[in-house]
Each structure stands twice: as structure tokens, then as C-alpha cells.
N, C-alpha and C. Protein backbone atom coordinates (compact mmCIF):
# COMPACT_ATOMS: atom_id res chain seq x y z
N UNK A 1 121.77 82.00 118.10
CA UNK A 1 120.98 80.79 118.05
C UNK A 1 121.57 79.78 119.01
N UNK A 2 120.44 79.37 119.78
CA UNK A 2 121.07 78.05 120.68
C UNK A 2 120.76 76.75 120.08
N UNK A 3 121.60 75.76 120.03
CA UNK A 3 121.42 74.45 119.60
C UNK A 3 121.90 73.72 120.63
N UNK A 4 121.29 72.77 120.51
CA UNK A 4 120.82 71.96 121.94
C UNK A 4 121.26 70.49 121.35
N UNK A 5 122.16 69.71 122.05
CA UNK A 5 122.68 68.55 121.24
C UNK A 5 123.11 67.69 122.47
N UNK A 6 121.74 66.24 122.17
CA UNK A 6 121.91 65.37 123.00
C UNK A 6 122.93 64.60 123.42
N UNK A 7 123.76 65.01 124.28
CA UNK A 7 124.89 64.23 124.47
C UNK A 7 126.37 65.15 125.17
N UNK A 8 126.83 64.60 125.66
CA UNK A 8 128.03 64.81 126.21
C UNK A 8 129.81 64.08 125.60
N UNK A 9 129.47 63.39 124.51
CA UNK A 9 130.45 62.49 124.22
C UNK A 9 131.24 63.39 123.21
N UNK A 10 132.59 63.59 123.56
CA UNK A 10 133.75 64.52 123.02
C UNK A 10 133.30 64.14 121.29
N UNK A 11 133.43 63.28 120.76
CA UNK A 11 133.50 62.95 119.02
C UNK A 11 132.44 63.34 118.56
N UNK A 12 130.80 63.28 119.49
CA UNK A 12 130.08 64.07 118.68
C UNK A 12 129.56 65.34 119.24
N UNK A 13 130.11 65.79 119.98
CA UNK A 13 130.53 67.63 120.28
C UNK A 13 131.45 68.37 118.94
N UNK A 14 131.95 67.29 118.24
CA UNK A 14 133.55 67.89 117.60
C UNK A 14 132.46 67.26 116.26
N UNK A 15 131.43 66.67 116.25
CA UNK A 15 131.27 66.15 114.53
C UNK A 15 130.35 67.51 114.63
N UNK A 16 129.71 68.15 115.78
CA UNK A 16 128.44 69.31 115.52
C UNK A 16 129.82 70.39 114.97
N UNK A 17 130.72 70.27 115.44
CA UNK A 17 131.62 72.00 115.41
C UNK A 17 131.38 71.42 113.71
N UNK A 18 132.34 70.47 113.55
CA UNK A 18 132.73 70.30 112.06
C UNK A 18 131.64 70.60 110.70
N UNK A 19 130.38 70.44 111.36
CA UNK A 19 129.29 70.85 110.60
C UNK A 19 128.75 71.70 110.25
N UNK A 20 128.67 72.14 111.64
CA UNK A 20 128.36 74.13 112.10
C UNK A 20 129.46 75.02 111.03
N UNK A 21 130.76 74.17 110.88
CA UNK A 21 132.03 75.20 110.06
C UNK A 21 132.04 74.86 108.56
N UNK A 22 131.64 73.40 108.38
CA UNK A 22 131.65 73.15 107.22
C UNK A 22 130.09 74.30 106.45
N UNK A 23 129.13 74.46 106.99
CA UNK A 23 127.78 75.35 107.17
C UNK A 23 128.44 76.83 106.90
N UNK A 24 129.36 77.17 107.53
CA UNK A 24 129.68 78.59 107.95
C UNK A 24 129.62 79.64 106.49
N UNK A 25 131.05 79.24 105.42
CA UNK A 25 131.24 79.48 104.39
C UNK A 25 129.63 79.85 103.98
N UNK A 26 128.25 79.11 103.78
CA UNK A 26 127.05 79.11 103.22
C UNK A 26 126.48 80.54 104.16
N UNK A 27 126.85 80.72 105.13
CA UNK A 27 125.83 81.82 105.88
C UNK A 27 124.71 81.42 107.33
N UNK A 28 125.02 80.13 106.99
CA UNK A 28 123.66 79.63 108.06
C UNK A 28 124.51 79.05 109.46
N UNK A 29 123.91 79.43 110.24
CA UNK A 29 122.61 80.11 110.45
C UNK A 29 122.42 81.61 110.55
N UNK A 30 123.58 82.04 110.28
CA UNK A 30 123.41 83.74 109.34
C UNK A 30 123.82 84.76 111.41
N UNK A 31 123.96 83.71 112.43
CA UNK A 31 124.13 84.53 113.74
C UNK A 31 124.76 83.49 114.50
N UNK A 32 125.68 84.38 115.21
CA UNK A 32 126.37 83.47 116.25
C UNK A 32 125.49 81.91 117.02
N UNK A 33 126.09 80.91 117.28
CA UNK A 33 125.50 79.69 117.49
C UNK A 33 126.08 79.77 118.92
N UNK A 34 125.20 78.99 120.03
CA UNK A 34 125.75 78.44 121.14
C UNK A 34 125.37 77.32 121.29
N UNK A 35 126.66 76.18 121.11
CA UNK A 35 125.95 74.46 121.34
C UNK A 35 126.27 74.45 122.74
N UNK A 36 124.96 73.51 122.93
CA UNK A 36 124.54 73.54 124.85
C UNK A 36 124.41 72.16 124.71
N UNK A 37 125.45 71.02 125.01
CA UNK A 37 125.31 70.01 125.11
C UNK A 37 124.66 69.51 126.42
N UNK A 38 123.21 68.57 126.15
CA UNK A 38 122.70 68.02 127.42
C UNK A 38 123.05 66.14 127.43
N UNK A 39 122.73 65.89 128.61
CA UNK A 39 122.52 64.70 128.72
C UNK A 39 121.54 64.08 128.43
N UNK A 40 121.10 63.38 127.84
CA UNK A 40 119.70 63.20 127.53
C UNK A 40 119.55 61.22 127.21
N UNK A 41 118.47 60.26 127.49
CA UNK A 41 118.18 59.08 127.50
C UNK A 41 117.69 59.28 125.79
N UNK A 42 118.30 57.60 125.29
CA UNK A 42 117.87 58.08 123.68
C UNK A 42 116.66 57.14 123.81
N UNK A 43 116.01 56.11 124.66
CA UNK A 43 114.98 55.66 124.74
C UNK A 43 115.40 54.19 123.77
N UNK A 44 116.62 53.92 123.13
CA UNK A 44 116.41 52.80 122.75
C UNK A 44 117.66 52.09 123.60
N UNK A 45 117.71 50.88 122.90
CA UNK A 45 119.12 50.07 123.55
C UNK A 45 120.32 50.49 123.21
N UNK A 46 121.79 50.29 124.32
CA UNK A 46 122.63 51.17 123.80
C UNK A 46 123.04 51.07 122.76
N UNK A 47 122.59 49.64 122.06
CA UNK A 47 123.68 49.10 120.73
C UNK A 47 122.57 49.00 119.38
N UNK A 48 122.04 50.27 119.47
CA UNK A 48 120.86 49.82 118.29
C UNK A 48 121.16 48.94 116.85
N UNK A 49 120.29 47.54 117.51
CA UNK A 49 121.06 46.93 115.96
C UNK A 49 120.09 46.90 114.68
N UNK A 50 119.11 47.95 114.12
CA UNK A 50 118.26 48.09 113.14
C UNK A 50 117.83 49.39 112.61
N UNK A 51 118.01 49.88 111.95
CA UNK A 51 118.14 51.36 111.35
C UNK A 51 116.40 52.18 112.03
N UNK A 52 115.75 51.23 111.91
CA UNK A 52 114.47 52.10 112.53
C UNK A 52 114.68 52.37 114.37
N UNK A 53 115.94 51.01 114.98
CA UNK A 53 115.74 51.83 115.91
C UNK A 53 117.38 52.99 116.49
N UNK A 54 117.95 52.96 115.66
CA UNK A 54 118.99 54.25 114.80
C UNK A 54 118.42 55.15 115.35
N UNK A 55 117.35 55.53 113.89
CA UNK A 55 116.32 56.64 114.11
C UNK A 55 115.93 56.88 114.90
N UNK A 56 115.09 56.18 115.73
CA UNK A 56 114.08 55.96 116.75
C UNK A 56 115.12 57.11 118.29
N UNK A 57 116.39 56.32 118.02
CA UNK A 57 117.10 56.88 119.16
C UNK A 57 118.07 58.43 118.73
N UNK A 58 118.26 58.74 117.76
CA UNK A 58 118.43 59.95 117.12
C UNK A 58 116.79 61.25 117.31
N UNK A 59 116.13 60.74 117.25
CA UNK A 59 114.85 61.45 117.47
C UNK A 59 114.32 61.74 118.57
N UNK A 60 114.64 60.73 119.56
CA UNK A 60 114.21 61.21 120.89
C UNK A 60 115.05 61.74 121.55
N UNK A 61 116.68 61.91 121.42
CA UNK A 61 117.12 62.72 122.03
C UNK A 61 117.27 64.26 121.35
N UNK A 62 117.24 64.15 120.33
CA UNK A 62 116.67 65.59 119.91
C UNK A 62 115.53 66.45 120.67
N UNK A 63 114.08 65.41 120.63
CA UNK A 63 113.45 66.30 121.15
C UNK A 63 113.84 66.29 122.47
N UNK A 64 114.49 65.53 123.50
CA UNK A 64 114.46 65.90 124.80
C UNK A 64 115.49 66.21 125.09
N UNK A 65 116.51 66.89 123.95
CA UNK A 65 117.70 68.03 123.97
C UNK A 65 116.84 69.11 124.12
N UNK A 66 115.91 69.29 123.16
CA UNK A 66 115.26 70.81 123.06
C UNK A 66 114.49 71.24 124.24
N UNK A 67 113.98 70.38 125.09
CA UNK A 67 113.05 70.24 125.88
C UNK A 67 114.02 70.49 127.07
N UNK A 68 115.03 69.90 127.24
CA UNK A 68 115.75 70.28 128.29
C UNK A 68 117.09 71.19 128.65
N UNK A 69 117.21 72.02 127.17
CA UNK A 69 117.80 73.28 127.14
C UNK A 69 117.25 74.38 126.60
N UNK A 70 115.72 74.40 126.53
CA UNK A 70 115.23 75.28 125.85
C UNK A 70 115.90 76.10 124.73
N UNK A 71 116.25 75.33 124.05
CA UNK A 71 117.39 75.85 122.43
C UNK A 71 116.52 76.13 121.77
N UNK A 72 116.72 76.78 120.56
CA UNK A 72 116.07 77.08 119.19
C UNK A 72 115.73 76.03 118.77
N UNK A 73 116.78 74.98 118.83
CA UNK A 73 117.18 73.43 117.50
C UNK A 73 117.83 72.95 118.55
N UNK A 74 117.65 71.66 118.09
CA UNK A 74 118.01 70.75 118.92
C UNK A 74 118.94 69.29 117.96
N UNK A 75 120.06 68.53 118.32
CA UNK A 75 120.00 67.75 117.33
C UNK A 75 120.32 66.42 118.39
N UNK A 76 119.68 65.28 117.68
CA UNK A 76 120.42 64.25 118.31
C UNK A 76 120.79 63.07 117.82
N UNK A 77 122.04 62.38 118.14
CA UNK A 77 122.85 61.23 117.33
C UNK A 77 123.07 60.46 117.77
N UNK A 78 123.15 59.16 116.99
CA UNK A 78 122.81 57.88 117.48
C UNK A 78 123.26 56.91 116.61
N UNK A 79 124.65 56.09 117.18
CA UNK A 79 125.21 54.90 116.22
C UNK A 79 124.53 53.35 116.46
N UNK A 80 124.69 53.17 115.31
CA UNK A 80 124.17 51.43 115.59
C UNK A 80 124.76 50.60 114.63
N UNK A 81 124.00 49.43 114.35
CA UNK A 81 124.69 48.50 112.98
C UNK A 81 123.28 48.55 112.58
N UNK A 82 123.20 47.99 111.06
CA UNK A 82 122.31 47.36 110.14
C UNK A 82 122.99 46.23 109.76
N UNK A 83 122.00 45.35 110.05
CA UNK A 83 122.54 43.78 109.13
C UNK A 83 121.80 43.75 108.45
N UNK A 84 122.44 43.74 106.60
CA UNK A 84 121.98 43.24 105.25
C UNK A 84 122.00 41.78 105.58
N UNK A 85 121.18 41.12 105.14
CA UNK A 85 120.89 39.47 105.02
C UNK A 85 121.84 39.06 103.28
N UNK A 86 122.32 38.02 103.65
CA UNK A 86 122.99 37.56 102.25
C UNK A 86 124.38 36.48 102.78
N UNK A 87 124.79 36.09 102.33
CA UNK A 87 125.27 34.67 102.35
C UNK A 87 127.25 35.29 102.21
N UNK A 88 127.81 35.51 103.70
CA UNK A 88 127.28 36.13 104.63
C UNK A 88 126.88 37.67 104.73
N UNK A 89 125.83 37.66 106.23
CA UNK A 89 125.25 38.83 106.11
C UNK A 89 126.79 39.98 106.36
N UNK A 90 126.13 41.27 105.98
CA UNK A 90 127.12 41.81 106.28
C UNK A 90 126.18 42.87 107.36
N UNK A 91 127.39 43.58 108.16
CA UNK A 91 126.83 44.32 109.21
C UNK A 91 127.90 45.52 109.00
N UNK A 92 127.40 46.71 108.74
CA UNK A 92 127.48 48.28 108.97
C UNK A 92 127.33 48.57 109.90
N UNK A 93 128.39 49.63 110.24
CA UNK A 93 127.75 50.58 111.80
C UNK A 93 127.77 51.90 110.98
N UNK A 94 126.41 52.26 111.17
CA UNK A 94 126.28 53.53 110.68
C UNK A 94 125.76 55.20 111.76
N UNK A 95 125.77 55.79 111.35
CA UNK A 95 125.12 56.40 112.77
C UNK A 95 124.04 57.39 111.80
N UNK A 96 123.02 58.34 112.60
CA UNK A 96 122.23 58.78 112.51
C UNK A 96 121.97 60.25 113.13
N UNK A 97 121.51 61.14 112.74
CA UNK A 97 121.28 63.03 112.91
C UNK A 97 119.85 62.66 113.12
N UNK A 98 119.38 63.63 114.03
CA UNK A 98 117.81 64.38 113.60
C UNK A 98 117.75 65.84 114.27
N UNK A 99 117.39 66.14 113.48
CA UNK A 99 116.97 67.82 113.93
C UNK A 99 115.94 68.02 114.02
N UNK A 100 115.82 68.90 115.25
CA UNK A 100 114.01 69.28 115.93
C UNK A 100 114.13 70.48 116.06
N UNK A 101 113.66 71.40 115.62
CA UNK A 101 112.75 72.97 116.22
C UNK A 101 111.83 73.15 116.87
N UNK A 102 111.35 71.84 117.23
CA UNK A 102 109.92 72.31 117.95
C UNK A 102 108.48 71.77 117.21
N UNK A 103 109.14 72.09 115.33
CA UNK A 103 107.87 72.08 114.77
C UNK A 103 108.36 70.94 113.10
N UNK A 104 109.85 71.28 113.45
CA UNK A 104 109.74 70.63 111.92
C UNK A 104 111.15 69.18 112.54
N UNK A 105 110.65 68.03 111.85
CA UNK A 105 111.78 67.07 112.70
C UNK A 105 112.22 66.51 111.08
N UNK A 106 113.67 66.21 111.03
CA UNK A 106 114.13 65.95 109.87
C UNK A 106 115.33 64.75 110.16
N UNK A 107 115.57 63.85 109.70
CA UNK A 107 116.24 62.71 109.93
C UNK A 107 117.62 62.89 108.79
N UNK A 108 118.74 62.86 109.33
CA UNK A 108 119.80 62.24 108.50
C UNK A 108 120.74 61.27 108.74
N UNK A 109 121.44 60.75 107.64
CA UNK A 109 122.57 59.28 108.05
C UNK A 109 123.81 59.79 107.44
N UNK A 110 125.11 59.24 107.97
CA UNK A 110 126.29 59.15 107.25
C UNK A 110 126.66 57.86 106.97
N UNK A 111 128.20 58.11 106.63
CA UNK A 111 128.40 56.65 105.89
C UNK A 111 128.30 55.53 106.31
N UNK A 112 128.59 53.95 106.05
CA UNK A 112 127.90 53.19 106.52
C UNK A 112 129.56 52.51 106.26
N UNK A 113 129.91 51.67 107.12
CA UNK A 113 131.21 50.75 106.77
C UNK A 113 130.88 49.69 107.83
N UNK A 114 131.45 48.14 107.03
CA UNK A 114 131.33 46.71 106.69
C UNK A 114 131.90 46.53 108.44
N UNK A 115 131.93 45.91 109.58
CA UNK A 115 132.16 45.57 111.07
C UNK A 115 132.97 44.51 110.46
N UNK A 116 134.48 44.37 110.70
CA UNK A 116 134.91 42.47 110.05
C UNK A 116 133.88 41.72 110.93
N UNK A 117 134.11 40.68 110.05
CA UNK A 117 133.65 39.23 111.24
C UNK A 117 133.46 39.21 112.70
N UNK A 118 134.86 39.38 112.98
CA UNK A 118 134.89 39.43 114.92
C UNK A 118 134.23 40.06 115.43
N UNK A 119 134.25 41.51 114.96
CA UNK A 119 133.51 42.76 115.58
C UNK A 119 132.09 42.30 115.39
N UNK A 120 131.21 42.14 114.01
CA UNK A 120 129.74 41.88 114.28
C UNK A 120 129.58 41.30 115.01
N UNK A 121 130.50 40.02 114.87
CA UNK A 121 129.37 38.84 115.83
C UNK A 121 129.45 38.93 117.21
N UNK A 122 130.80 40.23 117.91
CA UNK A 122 130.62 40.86 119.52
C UNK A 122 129.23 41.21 119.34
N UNK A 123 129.19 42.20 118.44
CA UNK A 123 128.14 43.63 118.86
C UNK A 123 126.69 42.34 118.49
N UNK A 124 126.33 41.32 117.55
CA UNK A 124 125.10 40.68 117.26
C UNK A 124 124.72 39.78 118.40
N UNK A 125 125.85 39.58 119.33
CA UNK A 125 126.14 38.55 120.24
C UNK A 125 125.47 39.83 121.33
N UNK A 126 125.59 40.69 121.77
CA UNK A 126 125.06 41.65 122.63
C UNK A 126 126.27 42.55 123.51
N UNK A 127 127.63 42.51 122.58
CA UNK A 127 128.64 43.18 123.09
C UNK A 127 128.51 44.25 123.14
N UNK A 128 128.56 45.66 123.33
CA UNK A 128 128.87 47.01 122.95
C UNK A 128 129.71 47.08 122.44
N UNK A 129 129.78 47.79 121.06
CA UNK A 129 130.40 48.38 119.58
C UNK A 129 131.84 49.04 120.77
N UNK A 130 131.62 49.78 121.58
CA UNK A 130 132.73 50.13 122.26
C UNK A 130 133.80 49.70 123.35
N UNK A 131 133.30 48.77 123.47
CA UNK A 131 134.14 47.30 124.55
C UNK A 131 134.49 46.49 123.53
N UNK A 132 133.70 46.01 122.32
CA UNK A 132 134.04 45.19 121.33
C UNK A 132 136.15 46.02 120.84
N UNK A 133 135.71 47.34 120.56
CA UNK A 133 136.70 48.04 119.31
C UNK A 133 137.60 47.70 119.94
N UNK A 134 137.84 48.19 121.42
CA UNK A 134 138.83 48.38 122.12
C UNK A 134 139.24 46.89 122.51
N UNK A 135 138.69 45.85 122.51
CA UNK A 135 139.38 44.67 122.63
C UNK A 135 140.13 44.61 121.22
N UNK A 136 139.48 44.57 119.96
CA UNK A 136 139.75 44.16 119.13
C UNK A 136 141.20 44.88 118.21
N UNK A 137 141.20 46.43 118.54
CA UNK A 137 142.65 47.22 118.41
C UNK A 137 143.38 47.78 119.01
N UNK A 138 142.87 46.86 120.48
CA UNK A 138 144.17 47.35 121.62
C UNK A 138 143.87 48.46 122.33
N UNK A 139 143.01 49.16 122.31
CA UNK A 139 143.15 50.39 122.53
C UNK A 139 142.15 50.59 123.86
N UNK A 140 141.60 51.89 124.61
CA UNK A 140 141.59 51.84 125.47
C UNK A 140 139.87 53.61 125.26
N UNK A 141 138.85 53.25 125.30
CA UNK A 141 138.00 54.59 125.16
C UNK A 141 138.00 55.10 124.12
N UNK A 142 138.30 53.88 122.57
CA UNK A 142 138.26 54.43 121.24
C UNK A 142 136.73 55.29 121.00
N UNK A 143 135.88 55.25 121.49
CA UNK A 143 134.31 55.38 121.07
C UNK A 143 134.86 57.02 121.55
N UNK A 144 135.61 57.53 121.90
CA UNK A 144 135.11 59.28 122.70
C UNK A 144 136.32 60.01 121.78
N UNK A 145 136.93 59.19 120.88
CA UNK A 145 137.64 59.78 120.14
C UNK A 145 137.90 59.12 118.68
N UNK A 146 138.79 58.72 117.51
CA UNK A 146 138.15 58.20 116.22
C UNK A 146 137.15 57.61 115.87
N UNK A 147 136.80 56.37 117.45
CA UNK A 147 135.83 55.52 116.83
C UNK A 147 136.31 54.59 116.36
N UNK A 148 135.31 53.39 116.01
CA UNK A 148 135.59 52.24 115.32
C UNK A 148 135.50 53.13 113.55
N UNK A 149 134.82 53.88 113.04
CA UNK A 149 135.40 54.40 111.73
C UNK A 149 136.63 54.66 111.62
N UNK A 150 137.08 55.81 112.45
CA UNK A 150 139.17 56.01 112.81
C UNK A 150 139.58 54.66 112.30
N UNK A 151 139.34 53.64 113.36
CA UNK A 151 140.52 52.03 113.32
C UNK A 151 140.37 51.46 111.53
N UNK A 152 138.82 51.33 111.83
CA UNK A 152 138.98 50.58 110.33
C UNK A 152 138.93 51.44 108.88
N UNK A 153 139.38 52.90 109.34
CA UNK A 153 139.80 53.74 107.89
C UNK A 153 141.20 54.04 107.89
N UNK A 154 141.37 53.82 109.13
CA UNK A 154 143.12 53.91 109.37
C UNK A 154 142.81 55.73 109.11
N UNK A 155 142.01 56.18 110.10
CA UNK A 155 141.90 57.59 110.38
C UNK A 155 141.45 58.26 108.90
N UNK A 156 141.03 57.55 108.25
CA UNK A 156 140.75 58.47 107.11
C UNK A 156 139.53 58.81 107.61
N UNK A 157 138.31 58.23 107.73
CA UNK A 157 137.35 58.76 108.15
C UNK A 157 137.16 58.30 109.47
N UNK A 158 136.79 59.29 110.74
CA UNK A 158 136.90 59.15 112.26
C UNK A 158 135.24 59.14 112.42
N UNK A 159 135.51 59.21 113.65
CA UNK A 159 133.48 59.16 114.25
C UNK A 159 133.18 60.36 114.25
N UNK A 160 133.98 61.22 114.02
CA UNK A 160 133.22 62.76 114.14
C UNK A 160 132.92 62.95 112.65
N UNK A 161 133.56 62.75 111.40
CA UNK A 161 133.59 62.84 110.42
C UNK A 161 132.13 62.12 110.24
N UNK A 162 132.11 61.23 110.69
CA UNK A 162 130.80 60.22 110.07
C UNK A 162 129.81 60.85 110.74
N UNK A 163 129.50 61.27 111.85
CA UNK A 163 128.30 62.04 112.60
C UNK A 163 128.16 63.40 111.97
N UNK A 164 129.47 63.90 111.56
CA UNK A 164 128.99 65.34 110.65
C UNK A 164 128.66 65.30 109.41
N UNK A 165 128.43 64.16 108.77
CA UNK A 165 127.64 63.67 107.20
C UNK A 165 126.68 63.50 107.68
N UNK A 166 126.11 63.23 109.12
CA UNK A 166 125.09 62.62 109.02
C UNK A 166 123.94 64.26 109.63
N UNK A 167 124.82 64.79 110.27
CA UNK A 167 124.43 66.16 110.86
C UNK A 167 123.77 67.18 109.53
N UNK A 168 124.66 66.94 108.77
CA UNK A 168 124.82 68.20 107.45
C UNK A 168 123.43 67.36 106.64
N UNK A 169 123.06 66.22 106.93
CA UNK A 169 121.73 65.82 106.61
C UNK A 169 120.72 65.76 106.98
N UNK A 170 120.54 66.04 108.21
CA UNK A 170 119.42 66.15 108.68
C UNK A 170 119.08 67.75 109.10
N UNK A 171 120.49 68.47 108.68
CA UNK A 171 119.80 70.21 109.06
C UNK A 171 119.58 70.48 107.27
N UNK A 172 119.30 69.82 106.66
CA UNK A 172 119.36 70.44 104.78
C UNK A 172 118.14 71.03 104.94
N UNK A 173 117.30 70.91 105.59
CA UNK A 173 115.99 71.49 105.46
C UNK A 173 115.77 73.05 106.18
N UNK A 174 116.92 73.07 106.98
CA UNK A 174 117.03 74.67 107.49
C UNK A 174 118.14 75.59 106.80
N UNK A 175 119.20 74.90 106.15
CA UNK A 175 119.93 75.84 105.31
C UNK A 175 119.99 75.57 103.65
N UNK A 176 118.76 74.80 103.51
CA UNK A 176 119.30 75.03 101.57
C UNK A 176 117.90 75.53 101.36
């Protein structure tokens, strides 16, 4: 089976393995897998700040993973924030799965964790989530490896971890 997965970025190459293995034990997809990572435009802004357009950008690079590696399945992922309104709002960066075959398209999310203060109001202000992190913990290309999940779990949960909750949800409809 070929799976076709929009993107080139090391953390979510490594959240598909983690999924594909966490999957394995179950049987599915029951035959050797080849992930064919493409490059692909997700059609929204880079810093999606609203869960519909999350989705929106998880979905289109799926289908124009599949479209441009002719794979079986295709998946594609896509981080952003949600701001809850409330006194103050709070802002999540959560990220987003979708899986395409061609015929059946299925949406999933992983966990969702709180941006402090500084960090939202970069990324609400029109910073990138990944120029923001790396000012904010020193560091230098956090987004291609833990992630802003890594910094603020203190590595308990990384960006690959959070893209493979969100992976293992949006393929439930081809292995359960």
C-alpha cells in the first residue's frame, strides 16, 4: 500500500511512522506500506487561526497528496490555534489529520494545549507559531523537531506525538 502524505516536514514524517506502528500490532493495513511524502500547498494561511480552517488545510493537502503521488491513501496535516472566547480567551494549538482514498475523506484532531500569554498574542498578532517558539525558548527550528508541544510538555508530549493522535483519528474508519 502506498500512502501519500502532504508534506516534507521531519516531525510529521515521524508522527505517520508512529501511527503506522502504533496500527501494526492491529494488522492494518494487513501489507507492507510505502509513505511517499509530497510537497503539497494546504490552500489556507500558514498560521490557521480557526479550527474550520485547521480542517480546511488538512483536507486539501490530502487530496492533492493523492493526486500528486498517485497513492492508495493519502493523509494530510495541519497545525493551527483555536481561540475559546472567555475572560481571558484562551488559545490552543492543536493540529489536525484527514484521510482521502479517493472516495471516502475522514477528518481527525489531537490534543489541544493552552499557548501562554506571549506566545498567543505573537501567533493572534500574525507571528508564525514557529518564529514565535523559537524566540520564546531560545531555540533555533523547534517546529521540524518537538515542536511547541515538546517545550511546553517539557517533552512529554512532542509534535509528532500530537499529529499521531490526530492521524490514528482520522484513519479509524479504515482499520476498526
Amino acid at each position: 500500500m502506498r500512502i501519500a502524505v502532504g508534506t516534507l516536514r521531519r516531525a510529521k514524517l515521524e508522527a505517520v511512522r508512529r501511527a503506522l506502528a502504533a496500527l501494526e500490532p492491529r494488522g492494518w493495513p494487513g501489507e507492507a506500506v510505502e509513505v511517499v511524502p509530497v510537497a503539497v500547498p494546504s490552500g489556507v494561511s500558514d498560521m490557521p487561526l480557526d479550527e474550520a480552517e485547521g480542517v480546511a488545510g488538512a483536507r486539501n493537502r490530502a487530496r492533492a497528496a493523492l493526486e500528486a503521488a498517485g497513492a492508495d491513501l493519502a493523509l494530510g496535516l495541519e497545525g493551527g490555534v483555536v481561540r475559546v472566547d472567555g475572560d481571558p480567551p484562551v488559545v490552543l494549538l492543536r493540529n489536525w489529520a484527514a484521510a482521502w482514498d479517493g472516495f471516502r475523506l475522514a477528518v481527525g484532531s489531537g490534543p489541544g494545549i493552552e499557548l501562554p500569554r506571549e506566545l498567543a498574542e505573537a501567533v493572534l498578532g500574525g507571528e508564525e507559531l514557529g518564529d514565535a517558539i523559537d524566540r520564546w525558548a531560545g531555540g533555533r527550528d523547534i517546529r521540524s523537531g518537538r515542536g511547541t508541544f515538546g517545550v511546553l510538555t517539557d517533552d512529554l508530549v512532542d509534535r509528532a506525538d500530537a499529529f499521531a493522535a490526530a492521524i490514528l483519528t482520522a484513519l479509524a474508519p479504515w482499520y476498526r
